[in-house]
Each structure stands twice: as C-alpha cells, then as structure tokens.
N, C-alpha and C. Protein backbone atom coordinates (compact mmCIF):
# COMPACT_ATOMS: atom_id res chain seq x y z
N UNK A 1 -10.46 -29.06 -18.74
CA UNK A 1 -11.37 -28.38 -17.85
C UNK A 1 -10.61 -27.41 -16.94
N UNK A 2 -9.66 -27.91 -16.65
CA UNK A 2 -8.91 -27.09 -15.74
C UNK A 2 -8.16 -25.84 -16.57
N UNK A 3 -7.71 -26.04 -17.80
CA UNK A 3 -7.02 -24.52 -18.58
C UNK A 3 -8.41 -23.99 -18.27
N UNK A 4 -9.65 -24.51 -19.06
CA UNK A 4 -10.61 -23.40 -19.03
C UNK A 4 -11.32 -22.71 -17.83
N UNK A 5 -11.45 -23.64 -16.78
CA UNK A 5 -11.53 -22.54 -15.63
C UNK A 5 -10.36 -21.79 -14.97
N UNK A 6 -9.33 -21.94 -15.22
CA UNK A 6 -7.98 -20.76 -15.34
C UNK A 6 -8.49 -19.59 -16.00
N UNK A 7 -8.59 -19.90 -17.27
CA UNK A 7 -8.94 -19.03 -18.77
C UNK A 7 -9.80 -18.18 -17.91
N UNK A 8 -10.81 -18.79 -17.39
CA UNK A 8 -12.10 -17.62 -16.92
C UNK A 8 -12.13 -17.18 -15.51
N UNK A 9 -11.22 -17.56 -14.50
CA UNK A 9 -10.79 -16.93 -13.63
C UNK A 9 -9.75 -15.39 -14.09
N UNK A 10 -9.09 -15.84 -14.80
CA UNK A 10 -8.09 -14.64 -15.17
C UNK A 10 -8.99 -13.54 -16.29
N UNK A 11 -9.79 -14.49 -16.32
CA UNK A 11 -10.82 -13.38 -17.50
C UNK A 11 -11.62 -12.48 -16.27
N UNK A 12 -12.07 -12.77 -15.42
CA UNK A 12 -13.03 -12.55 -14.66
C UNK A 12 -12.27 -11.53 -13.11
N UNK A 13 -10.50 -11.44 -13.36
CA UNK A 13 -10.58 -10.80 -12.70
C UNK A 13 -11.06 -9.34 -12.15
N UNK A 14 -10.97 -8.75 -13.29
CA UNK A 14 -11.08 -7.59 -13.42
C UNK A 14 -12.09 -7.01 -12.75
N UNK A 15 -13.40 -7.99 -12.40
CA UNK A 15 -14.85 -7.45 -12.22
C UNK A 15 -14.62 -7.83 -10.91
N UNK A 16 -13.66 -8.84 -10.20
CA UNK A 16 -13.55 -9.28 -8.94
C UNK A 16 -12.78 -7.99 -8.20
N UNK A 17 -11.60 -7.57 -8.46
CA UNK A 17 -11.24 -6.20 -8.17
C UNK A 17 -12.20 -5.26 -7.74
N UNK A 18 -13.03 -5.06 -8.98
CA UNK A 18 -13.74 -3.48 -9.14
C UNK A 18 -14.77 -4.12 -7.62
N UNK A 19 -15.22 -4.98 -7.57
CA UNK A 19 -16.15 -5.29 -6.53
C UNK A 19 -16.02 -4.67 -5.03
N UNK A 20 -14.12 -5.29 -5.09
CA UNK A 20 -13.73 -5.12 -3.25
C UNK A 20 -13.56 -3.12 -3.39
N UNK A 21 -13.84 -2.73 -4.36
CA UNK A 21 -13.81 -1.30 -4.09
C UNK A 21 -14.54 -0.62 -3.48
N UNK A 22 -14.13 0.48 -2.86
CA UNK A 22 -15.36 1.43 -1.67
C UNK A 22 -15.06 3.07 -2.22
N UNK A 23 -15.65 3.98 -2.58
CA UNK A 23 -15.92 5.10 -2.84
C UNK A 23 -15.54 5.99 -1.30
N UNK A 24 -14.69 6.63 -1.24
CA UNK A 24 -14.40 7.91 -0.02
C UNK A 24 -14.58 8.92 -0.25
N UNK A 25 -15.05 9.42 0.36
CA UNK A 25 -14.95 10.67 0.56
C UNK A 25 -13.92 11.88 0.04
N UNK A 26 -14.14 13.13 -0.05
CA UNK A 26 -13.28 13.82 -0.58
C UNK A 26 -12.12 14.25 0.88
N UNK A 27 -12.53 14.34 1.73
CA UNK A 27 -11.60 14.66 3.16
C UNK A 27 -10.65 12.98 3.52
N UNK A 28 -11.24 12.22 3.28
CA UNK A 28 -10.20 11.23 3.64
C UNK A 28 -9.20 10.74 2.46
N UNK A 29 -10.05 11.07 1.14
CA UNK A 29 -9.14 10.90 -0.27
C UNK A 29 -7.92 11.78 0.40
N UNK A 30 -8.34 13.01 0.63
CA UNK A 30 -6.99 13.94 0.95
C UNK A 30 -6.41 13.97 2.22
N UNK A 31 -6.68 13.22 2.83
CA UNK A 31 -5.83 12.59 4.19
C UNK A 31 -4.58 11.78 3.92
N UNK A 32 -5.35 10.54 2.94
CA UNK A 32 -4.87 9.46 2.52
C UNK A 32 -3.48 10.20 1.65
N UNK A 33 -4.07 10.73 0.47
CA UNK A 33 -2.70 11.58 -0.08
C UNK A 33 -1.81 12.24 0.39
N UNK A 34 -2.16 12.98 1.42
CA UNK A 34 -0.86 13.38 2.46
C UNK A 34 -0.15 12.63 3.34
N UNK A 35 -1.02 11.52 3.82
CA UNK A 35 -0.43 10.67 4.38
C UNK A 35 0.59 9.59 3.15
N UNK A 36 0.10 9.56 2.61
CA UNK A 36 1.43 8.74 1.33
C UNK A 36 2.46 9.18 0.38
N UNK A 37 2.03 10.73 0.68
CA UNK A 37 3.74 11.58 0.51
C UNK A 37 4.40 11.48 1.05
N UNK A 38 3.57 11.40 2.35
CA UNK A 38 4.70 11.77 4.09
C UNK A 38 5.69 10.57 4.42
N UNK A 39 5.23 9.73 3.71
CA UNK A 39 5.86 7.98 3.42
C UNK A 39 6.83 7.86 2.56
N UNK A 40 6.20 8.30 1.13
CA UNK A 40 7.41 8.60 0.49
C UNK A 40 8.52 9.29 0.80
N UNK A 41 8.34 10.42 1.01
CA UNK A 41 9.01 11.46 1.65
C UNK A 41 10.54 10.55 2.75
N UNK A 42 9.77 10.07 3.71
CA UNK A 42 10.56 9.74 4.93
C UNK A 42 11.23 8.07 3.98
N UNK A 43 10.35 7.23 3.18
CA UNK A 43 11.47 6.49 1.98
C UNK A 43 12.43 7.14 1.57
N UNK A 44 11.72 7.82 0.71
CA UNK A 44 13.44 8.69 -0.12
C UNK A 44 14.92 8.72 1.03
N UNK A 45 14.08 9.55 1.85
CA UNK A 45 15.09 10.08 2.96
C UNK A 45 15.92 9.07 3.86
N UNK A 46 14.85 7.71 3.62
CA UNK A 46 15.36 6.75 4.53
C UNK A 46 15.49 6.99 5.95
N UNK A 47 14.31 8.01 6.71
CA UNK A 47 14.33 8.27 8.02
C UNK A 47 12.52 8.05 8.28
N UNK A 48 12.29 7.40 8.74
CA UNK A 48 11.18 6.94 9.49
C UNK A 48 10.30 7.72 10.27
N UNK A 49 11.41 8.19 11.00
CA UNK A 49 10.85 9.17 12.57
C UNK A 49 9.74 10.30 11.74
N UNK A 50 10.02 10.52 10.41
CA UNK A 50 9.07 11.61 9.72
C UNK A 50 7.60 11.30 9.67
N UNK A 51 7.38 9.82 10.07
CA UNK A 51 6.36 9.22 9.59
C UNK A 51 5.53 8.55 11.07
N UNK A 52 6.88 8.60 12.17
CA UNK A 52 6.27 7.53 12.91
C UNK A 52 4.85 7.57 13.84
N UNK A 53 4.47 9.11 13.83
CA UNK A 53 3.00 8.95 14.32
C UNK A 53 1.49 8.54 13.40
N UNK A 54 1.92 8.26 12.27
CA UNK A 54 1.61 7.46 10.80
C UNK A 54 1.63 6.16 11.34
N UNK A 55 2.26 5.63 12.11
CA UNK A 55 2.31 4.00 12.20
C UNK A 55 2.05 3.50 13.29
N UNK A 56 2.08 1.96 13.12
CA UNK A 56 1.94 1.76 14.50
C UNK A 56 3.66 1.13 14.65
N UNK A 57 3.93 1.04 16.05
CA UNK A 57 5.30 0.55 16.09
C UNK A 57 5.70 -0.60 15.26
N UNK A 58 4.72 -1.65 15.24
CA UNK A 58 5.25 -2.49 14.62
C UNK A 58 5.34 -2.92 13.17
N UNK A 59 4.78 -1.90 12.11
CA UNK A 59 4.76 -1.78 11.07
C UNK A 59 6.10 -0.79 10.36
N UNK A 60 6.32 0.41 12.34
CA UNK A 60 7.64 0.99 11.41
C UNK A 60 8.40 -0.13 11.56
N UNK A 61 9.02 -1.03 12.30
CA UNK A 61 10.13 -1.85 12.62
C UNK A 61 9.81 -2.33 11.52
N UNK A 62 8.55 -3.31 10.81
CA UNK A 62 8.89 -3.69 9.59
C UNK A 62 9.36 -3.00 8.37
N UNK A 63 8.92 -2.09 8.48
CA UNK A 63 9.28 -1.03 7.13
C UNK A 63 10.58 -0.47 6.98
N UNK A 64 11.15 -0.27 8.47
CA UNK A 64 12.61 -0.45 8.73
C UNK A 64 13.75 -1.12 7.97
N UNK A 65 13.25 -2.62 8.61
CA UNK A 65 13.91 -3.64 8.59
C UNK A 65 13.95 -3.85 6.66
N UNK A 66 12.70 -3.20 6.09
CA UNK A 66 12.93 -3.05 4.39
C UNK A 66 13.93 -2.02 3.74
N UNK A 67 13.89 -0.88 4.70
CA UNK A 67 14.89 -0.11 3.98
C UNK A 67 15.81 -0.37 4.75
N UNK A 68 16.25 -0.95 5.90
CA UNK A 68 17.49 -1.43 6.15
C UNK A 68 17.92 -2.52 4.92
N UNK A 69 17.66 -3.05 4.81
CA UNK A 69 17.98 -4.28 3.07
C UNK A 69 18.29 -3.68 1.99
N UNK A 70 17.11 -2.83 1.83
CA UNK A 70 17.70 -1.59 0.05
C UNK A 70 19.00 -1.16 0.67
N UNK A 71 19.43 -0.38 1.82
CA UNK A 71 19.96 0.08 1.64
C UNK A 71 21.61 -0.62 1.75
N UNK A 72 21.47 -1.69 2.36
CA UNK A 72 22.75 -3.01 1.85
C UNK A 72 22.59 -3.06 0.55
C-alpha cells in the first residue's frame, strides 16, 4: 500500500506543480527578467553591491556567505 501511494504521489506531481502557478503580467515578467540578470551578473562577478537595492539586507548576507564558500 505504501509503494502504491508513493507510485501515485510521484505520478501526480506534475498536476500539483502546474496548480501553485500564477500567470503575470507582461511588465512584471520583464521586471522579473532584469532583475535575474542583475543577479547573475553581480554572481559571475562575485560583487553583490550590483544587486544590493534588489535585496533585503539579510538575504544579501546570505547570498554572500554562498559565494563566500564557492569561492574557497
């Protein structure tokens, strides 16, 4: 009983996904995309400050503290 409700949880994710989805707009689609270059961007570079009115403080310190690690 238990493989088969596994079996149909993992079958069933797919439709559980599509559910939590929300449709945007065309102005915030393209917010969103500039805003996740500008991320990449300041990744690659490994400088933050490119990004930091993008964040809130305590998400750069975490995001920091990640590319402080890659980069050990």
């Amino acid at each position: 009983m238990i493989i088969r409700k596994k079996r149909d949880w993992l079958a069933r994710r797919h439709e559980r996904a599509l559910s939590r989805t929300v449709t945007i707009d065309d102005a915030t689609r393209e917010r969103f995309e500039e805003c996740f270059y500008q991320i990449e961007a300041a990744w690659t570079t490994n400088d933050l400050s490119l990004v930091a009115p993008l964040m809130t403080p305590h998400f750069q310190r975490q995001q920091q503290r990640i590319l402080n690690r890659y980069q050990r």
